[in-house]
Protein backbone atom coordinates (compact mmCIF):
# COMPACT_ATOMS: atom_id res chain seq x y z
CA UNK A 1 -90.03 -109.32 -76.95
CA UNK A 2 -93.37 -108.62 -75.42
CA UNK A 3 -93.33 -104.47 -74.37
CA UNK A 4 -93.41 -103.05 -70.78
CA UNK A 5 -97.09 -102.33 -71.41
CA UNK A 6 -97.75 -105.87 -72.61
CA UNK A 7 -95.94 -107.45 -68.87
CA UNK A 8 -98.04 -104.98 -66.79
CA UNK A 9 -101.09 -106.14 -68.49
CA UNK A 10 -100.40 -109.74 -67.77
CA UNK A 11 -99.56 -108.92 -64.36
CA UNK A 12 -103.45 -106.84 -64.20
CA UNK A 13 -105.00 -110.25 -66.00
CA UNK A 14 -103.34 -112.35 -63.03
CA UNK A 15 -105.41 -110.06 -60.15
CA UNK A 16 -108.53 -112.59 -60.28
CA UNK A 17 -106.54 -115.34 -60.05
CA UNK A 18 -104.31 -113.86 -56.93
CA UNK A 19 -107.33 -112.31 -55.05
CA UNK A 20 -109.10 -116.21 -55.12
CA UNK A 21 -106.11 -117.38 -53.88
CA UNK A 22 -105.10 -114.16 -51.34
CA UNK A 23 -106.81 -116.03 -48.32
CA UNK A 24 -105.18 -119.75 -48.83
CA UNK A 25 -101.72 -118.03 -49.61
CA UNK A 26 -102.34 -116.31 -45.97
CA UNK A 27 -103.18 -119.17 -44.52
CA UNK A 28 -100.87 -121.66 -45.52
CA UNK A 29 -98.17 -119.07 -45.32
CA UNK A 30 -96.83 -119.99 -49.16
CA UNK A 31 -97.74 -118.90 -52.44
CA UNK A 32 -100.15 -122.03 -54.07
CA UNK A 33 -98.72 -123.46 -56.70
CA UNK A 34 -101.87 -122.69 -58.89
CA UNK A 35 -100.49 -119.62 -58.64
CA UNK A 36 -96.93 -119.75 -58.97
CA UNK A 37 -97.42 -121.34 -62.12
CA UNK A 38 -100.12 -119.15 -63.67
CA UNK A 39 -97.15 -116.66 -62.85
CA UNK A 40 -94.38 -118.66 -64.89
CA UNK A 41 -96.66 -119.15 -67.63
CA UNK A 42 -97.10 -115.36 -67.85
CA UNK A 43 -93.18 -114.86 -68.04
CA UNK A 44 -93.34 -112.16 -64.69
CA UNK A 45 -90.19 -114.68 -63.08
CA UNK A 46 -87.92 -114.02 -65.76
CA UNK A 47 -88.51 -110.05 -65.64
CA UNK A 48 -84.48 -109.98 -65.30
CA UNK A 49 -83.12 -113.19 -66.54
CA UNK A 50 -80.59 -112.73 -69.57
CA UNK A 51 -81.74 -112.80 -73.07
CA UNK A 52 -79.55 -115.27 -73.95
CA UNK A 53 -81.39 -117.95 -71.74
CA UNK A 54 -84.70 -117.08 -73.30
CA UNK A 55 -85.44 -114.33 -70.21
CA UNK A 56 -86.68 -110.75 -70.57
CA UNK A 57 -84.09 -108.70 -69.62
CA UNK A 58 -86.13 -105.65 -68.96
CA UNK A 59 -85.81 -102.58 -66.70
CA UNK A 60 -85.78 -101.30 -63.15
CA UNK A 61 -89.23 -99.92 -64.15
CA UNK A 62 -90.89 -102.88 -65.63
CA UNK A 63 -89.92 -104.92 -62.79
CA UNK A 64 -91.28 -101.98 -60.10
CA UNK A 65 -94.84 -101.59 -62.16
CA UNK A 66 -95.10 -105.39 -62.84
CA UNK A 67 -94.62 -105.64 -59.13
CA UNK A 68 -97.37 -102.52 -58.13
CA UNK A 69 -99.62 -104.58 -60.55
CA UNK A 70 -99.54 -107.86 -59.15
CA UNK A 71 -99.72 -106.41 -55.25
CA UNK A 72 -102.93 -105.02 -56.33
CA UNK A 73 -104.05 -108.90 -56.24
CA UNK A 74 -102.09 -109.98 -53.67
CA UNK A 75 -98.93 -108.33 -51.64
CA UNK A 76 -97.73 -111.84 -50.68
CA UNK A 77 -97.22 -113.20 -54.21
CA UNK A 78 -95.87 -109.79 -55.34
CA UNK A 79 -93.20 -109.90 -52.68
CA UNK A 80 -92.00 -113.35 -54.01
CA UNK A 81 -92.14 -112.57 -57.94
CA UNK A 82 -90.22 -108.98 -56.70
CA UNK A 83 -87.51 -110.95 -54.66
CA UNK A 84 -86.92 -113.67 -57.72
CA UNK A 85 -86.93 -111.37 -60.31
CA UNK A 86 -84.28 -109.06 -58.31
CA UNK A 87 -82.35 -112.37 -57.55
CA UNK A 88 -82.26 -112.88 -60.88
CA UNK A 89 -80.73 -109.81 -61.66
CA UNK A 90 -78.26 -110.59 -59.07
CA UNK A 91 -76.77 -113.69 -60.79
CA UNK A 92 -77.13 -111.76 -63.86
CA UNK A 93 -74.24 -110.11 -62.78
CA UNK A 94 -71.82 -113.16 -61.69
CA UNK A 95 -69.45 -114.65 -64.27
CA UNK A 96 -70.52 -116.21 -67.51
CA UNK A 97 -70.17 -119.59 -66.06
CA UNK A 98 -71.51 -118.88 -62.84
CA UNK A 99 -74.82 -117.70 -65.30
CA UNK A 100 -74.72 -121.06 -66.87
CA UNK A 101 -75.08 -123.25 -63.60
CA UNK A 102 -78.36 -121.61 -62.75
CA UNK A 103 -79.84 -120.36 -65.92
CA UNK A 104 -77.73 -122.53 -68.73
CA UNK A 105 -79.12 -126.00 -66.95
CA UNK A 106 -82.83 -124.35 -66.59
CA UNK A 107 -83.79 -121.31 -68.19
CA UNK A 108 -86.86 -121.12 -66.07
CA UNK A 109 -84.78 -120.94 -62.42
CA UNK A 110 -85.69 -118.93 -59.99
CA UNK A 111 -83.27 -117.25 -57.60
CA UNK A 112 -83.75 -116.22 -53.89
CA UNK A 113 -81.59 -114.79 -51.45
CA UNK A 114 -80.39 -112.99 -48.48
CA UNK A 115 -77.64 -110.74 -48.68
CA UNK A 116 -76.52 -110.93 -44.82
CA UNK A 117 -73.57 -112.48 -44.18
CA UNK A 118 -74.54 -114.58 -41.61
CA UNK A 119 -72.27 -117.45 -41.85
CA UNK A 120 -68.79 -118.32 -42.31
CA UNK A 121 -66.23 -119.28 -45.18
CA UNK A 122 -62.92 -121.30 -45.37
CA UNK A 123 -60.44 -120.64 -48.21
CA UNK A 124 -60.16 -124.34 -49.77
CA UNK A 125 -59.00 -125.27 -53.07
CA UNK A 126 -60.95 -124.08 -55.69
CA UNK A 127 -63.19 -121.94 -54.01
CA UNK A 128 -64.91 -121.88 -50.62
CA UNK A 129 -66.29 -123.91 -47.82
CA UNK A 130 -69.53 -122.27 -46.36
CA UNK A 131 -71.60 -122.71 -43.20
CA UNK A 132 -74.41 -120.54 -42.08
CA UNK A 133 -77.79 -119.71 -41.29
CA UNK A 134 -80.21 -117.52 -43.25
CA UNK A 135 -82.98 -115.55 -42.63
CA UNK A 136 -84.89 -114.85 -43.88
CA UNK A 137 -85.42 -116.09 -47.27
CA UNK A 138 -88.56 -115.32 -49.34
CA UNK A 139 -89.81 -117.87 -51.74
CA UNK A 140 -87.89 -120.28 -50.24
CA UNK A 141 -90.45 -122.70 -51.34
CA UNK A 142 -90.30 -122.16 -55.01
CA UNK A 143 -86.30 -121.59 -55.44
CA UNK A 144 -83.90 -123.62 -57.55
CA UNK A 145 -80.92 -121.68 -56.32
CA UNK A 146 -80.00 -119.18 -53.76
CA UNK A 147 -77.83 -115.96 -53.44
CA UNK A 148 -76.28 -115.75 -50.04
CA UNK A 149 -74.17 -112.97 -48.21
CA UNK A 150 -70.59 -115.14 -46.43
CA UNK A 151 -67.39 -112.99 -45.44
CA UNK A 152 -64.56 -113.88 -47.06
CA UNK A 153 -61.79 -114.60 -44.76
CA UNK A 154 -57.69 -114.58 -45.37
CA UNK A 155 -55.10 -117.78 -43.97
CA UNK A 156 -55.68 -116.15 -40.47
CA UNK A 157 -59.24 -115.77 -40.43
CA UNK A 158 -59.59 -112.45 -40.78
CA UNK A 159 -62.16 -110.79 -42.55
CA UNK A 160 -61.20 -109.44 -46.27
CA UNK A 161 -64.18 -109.11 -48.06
CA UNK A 162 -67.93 -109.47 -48.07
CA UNK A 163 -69.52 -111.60 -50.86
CA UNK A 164 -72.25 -112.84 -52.23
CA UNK A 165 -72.24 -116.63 -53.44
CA UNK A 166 -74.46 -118.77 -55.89
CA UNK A 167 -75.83 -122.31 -54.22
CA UNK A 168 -78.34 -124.97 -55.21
CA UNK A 169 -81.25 -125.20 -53.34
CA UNK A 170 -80.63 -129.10 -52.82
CA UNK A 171 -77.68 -127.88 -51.03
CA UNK A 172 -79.20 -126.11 -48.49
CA UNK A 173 -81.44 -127.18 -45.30
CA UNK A 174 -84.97 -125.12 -44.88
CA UNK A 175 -86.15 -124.29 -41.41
CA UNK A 176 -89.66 -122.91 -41.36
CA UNK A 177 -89.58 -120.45 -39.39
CA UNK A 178 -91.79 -117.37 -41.38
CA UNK A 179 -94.34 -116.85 -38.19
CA UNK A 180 -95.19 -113.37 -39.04
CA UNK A 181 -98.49 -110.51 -38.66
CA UNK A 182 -97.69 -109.48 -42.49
CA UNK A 183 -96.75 -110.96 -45.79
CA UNK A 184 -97.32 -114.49 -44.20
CA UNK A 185 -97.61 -116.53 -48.09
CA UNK A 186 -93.84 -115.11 -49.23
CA UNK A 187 -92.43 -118.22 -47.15
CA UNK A 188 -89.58 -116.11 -45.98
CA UNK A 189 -87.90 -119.44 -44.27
CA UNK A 190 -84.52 -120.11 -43.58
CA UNK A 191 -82.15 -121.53 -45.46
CA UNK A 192 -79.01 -123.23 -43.39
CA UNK A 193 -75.78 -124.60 -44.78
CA UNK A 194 -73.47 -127.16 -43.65
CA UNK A 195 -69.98 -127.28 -44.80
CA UNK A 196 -70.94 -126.89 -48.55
CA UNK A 197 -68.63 -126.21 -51.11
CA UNK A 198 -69.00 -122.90 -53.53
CA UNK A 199 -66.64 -123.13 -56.65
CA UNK A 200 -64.50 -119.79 -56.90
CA UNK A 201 -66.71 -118.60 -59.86
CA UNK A 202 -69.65 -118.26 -58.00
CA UNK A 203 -68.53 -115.34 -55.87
CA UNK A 204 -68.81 -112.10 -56.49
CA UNK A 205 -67.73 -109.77 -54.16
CA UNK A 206 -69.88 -106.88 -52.62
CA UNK A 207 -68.17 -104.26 -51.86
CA UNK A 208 -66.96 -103.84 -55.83
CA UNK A 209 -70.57 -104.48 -56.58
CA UNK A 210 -71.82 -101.41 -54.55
CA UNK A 211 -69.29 -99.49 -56.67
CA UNK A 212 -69.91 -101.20 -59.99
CA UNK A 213 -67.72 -103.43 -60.75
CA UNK A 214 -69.59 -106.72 -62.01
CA UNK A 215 -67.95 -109.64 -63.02
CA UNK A 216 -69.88 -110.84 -66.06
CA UNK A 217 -68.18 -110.71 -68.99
CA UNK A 218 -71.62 -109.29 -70.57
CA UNK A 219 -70.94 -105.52 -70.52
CA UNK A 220 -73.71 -104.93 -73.09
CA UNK A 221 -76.31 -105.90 -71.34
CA UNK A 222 -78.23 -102.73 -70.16
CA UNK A 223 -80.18 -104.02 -67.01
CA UNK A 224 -76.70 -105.88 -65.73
CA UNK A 225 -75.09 -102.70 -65.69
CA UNK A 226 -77.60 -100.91 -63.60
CA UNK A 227 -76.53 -99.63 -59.96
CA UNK A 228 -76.27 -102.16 -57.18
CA UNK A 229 -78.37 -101.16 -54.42
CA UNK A 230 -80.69 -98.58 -56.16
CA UNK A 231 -81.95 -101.94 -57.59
CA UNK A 232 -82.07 -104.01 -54.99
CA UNK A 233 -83.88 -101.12 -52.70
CA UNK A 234 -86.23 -100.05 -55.12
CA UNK A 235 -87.86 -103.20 -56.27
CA UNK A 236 -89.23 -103.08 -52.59
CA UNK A 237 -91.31 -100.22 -53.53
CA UNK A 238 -93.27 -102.20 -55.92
CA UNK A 239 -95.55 -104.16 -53.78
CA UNK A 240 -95.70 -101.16 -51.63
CA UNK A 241 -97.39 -99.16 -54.39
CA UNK A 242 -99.73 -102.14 -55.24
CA UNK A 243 -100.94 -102.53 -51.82
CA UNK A 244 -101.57 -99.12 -51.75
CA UNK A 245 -103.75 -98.68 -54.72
CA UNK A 246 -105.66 -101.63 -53.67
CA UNK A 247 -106.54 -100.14 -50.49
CA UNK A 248 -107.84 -97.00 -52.42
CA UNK A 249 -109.81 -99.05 -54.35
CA UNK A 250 -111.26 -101.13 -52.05
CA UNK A 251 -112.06 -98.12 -49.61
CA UNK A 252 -113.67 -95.62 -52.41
CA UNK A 253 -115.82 -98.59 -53.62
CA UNK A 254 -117.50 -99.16 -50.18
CA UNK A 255 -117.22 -95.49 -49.47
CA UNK A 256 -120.96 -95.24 -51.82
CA UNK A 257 -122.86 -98.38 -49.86
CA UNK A 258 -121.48 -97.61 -46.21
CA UNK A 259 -123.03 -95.55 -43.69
CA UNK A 260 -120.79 -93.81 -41.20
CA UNK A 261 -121.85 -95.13 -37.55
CA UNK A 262 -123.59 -92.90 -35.03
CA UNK A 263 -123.73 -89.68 -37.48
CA UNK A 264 -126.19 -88.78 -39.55
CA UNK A 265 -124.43 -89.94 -42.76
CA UNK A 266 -126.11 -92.60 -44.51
CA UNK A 267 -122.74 -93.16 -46.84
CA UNK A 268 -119.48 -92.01 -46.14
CA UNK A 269 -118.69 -90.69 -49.51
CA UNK A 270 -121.07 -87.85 -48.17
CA UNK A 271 -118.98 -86.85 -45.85
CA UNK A 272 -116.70 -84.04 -46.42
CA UNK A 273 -114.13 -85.17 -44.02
CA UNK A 274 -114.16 -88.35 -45.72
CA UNK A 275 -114.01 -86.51 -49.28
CA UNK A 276 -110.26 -84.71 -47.72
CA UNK A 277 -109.03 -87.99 -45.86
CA UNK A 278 -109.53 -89.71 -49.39
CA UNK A 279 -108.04 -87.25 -51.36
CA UNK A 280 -104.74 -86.77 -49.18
CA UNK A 281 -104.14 -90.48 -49.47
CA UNK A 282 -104.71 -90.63 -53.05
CA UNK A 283 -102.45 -87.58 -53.56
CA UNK A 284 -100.02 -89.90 -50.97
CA UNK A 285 -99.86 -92.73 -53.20
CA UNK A 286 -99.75 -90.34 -56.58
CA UNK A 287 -96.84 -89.00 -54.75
CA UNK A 288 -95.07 -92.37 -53.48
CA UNK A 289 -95.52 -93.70 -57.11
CA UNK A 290 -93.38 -90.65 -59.02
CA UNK A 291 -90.99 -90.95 -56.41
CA UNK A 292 -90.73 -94.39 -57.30
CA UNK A 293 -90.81 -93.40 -60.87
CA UNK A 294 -88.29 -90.94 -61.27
CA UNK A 295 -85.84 -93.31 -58.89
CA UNK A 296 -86.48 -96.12 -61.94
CA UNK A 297 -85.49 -93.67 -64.59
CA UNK A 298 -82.44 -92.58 -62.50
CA UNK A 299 -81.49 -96.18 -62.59
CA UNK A 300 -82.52 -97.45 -66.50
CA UNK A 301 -81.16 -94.01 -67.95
CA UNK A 302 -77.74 -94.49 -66.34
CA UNK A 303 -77.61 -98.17 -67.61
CA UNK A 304 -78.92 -97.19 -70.88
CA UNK A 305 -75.64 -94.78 -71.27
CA UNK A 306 -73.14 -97.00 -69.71
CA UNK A 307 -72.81 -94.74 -66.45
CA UNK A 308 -72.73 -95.43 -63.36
CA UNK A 309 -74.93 -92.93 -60.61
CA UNK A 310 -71.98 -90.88 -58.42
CA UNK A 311 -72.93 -91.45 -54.61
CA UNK A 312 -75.18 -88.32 -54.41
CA UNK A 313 -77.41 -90.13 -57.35
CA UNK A 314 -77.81 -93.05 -55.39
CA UNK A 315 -78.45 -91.62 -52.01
CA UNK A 316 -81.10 -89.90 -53.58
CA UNK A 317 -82.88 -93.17 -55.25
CA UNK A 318 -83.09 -94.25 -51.36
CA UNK A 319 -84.61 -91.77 -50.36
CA UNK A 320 -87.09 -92.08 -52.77
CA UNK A 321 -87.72 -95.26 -52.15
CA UNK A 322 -88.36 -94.63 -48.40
CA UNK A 323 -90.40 -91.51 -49.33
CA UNK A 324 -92.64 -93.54 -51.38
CA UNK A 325 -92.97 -96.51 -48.74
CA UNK A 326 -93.50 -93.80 -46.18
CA UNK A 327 -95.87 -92.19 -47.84
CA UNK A 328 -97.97 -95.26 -49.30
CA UNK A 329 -98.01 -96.58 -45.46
CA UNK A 330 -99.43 -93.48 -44.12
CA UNK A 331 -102.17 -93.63 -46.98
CA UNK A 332 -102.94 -97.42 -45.86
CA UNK A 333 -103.68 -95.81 -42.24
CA UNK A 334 -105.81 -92.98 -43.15
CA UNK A 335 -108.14 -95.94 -45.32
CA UNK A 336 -108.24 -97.90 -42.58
CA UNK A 337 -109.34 -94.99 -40.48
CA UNK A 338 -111.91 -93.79 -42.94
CA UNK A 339 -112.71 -97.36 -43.64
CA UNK A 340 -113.80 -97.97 -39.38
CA UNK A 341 -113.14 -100.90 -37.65
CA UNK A 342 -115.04 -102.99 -40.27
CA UNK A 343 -111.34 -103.20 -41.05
CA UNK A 344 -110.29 -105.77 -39.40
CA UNK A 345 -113.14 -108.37 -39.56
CA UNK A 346 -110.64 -111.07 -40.91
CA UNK A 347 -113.19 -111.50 -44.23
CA UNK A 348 -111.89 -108.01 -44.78
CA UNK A 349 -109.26 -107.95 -47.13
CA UNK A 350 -108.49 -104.54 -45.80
CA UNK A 351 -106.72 -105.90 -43.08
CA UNK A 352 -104.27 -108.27 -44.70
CA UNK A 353 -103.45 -105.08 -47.12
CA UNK A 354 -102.39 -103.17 -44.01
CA UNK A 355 -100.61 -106.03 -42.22
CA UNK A 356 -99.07 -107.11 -45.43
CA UNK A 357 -97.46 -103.14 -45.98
CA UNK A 358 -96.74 -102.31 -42.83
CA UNK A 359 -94.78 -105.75 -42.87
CA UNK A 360 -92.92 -104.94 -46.23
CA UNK A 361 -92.70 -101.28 -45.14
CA UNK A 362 -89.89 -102.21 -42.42
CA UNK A 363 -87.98 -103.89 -44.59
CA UNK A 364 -84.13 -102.77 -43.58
CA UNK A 365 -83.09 -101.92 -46.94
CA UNK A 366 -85.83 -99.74 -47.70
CA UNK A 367 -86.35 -98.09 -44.07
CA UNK A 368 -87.11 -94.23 -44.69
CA UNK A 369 -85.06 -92.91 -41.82
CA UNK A 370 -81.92 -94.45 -42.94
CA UNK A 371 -82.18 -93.40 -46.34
CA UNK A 372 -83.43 -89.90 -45.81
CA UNK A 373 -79.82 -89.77 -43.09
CA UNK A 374 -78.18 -90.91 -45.97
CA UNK A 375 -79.62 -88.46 -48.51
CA UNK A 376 -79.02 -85.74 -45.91
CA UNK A 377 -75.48 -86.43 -45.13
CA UNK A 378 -74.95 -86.44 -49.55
CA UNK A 379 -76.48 -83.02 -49.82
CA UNK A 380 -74.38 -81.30 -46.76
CA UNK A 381 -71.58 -83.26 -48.09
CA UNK A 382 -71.14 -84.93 -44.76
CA UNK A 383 -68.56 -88.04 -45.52
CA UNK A 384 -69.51 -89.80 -42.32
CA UNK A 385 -70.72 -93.47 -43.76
CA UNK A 386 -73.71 -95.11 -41.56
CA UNK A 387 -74.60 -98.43 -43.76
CA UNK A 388 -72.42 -99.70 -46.80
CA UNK A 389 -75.43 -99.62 -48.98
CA UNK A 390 -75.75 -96.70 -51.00
């Protein structure tokens, strides 16, 4: 098994190949398949697949630096390899048999999802008849199967649970409808059902989920028995913290060549002004990447011993992750500042960087002010609930 160093250096060698490619994946708002495969070939899809299908099965912190590393090429293509490899680890965590449809049949599959449950289901015999409409679904071009929020209803149609439930991509309808400023190549489309039938054992309901309670038989797997939404809200961190460093990079570099317009500065890395503005978002994105850190070892420690983290431990892993995308998007800004309007010459890849984080910084999940509320209620010990997922 190849170590967490050896996956972030594949995911540095792949930076070339995803800068070439950063304008076409723009463009024709999808991730080329040149690419997509060069990322399969490296192993970075199966971050989170089981072991016993011939995937990786590593940890929340492989799969957040493998994502930082590949955003430094390209945030579009990190967002997709984040959401599949967190997809992954979602049907990771459905019954044994539920595992085998997807990964038994193709070890190589790639899930995507959307855990909203916008849609309906009908108790039938054997499992569930689903309808709905998704949005919106990233990677929907390169899926094999998707993970989908329905409500589970009882004989009267009233709500019982919320689930999430396993489907076949040839079962599903795409709509393109991914029209975006930011993160135009993820292909966030959506995905529609009609009347399709889910077998009981590929449900798995939510609610138990957000409390721990998996139903795969395979309690020994570490990464499976990691926290619920910790997971699912950090990975979103990862291309955050890519994007980031690329815009420090990219800045710093020209920072030596350019002059600063209508002063007497002949490059702006003479300036002092420049010299803080660079500093503070370095320091910024230092920060937002411990943050994201220590929320990863929260996460892989607890798995590691067979815990699970109490609701103060998880409140705080969201608000690291909104501290870190807070404070990596307020770095972005204070680049583009010290960067001038240069910025946003479209041959500037400055400007997709910004559109693309400021586009995966509103991300619901990871929003900062809901997760800081969140954190703040835990440490007051204020019960009042405001969103189920903590």
């Amino acid at each position: 098994m190849p170590t967490h160093e050896e996956f972030v250096a594949r995911a540095v060698a792949l930076q070339p190949l995803l800068r070439a490619h950063a304008a076409t994946t723009e463009t024709d708002r999808r991730v080329p398949d040149t690419v997509i495969e060069a990322v399969a070939e490296a192993g970075l899809f199966k971050l989170s697949t089981p072991a016993r299908y011939g995937g990786h099965q590593t940890s929340m912190r492989t799969m957040l630096d493998v994502s930082a590393a590949l955003a430094e090429g390209d945030g579009s293509t990190s967002w997709v390899v984040t959401l599949v490899n967190v997809c992954n680890w979602l049907t990771s965590l459905f019954p044994s048999k539920a595992q085998d449809d997807v990964f038994g049949a193709n070890p190589e599959a790639r899930v995507t999802g959307v855990l909203s449950p916008t849609s309906t289901a009908v108790k039938i015999e054997g499992g569930w008849q689903v309808s709905g409409r998704w949005y919106y679904n990233s990677g929907s071009s390169h899926s094999d199967w998707a993970v989908l929020g329905v409500p589970l209803t009882d004989e009267t149609g009233a709500v019982v649970d919320q689930a999430l439930v396993l489907v076949p991509r040839t079962d599903l309808a795409l709509e393109d409808t991914w029209f975006v400023a930011g993160m135009k190549g993820t292909a966030s489309n959506c995905l529609i059902a009609e009347d399709i039938f889910v077998p009981e054992h590929r449900v798995m309901s939510v609610p138990a989920a957000i409390e721990g309670t998996y139903p795969t038989e395979h309690k020994d797997e570490t990464l499976s028995r990691s926290a619920f939404v910790p997971i699912l809200a950090l990975v979103l961190a990862g291309p955050q913290l890519g994007l980031g460093r690329a815009a420090l990079a990219y800045v710093t570099e020209k920072a030596s060549r350019k002059p600063i317009s209508y002063t007497y500065y002949e490059t702006q890395a003479e300036s002092v002004a420049v010299q803080l503005q660079v500093a503070e978002a370095s320091l910024r994105i230092d920060t937002a990447t411990l943050h994201a850190q220590r929320a990863a070892a929260d996460i892989d420690e607890a798995a590691q011993e067979g815990t699970y983290l109490d609701f103060a431990q998880r409140a705080r892993v969201r608000a690291d992750t909104g501290w870190a995308i807070q404070n990596v998007l307020e770095a972005i800004n204070t680049l583009v500042s010290v960067h001038g309007a240069g910025s946003f010459a479209d041959v500037n890849p400055l400007q997709r960087i910004w559109r693309d984080a400021n586009t995966g910084g509103r991300h619901a999940v990871a929003a900062p002010t809901v997760a800081f509320e969140v954190y703040g209620k835990a440490l007051l010990g204020i019960d009042e609930k405001i969103t189920p997922l903590v």
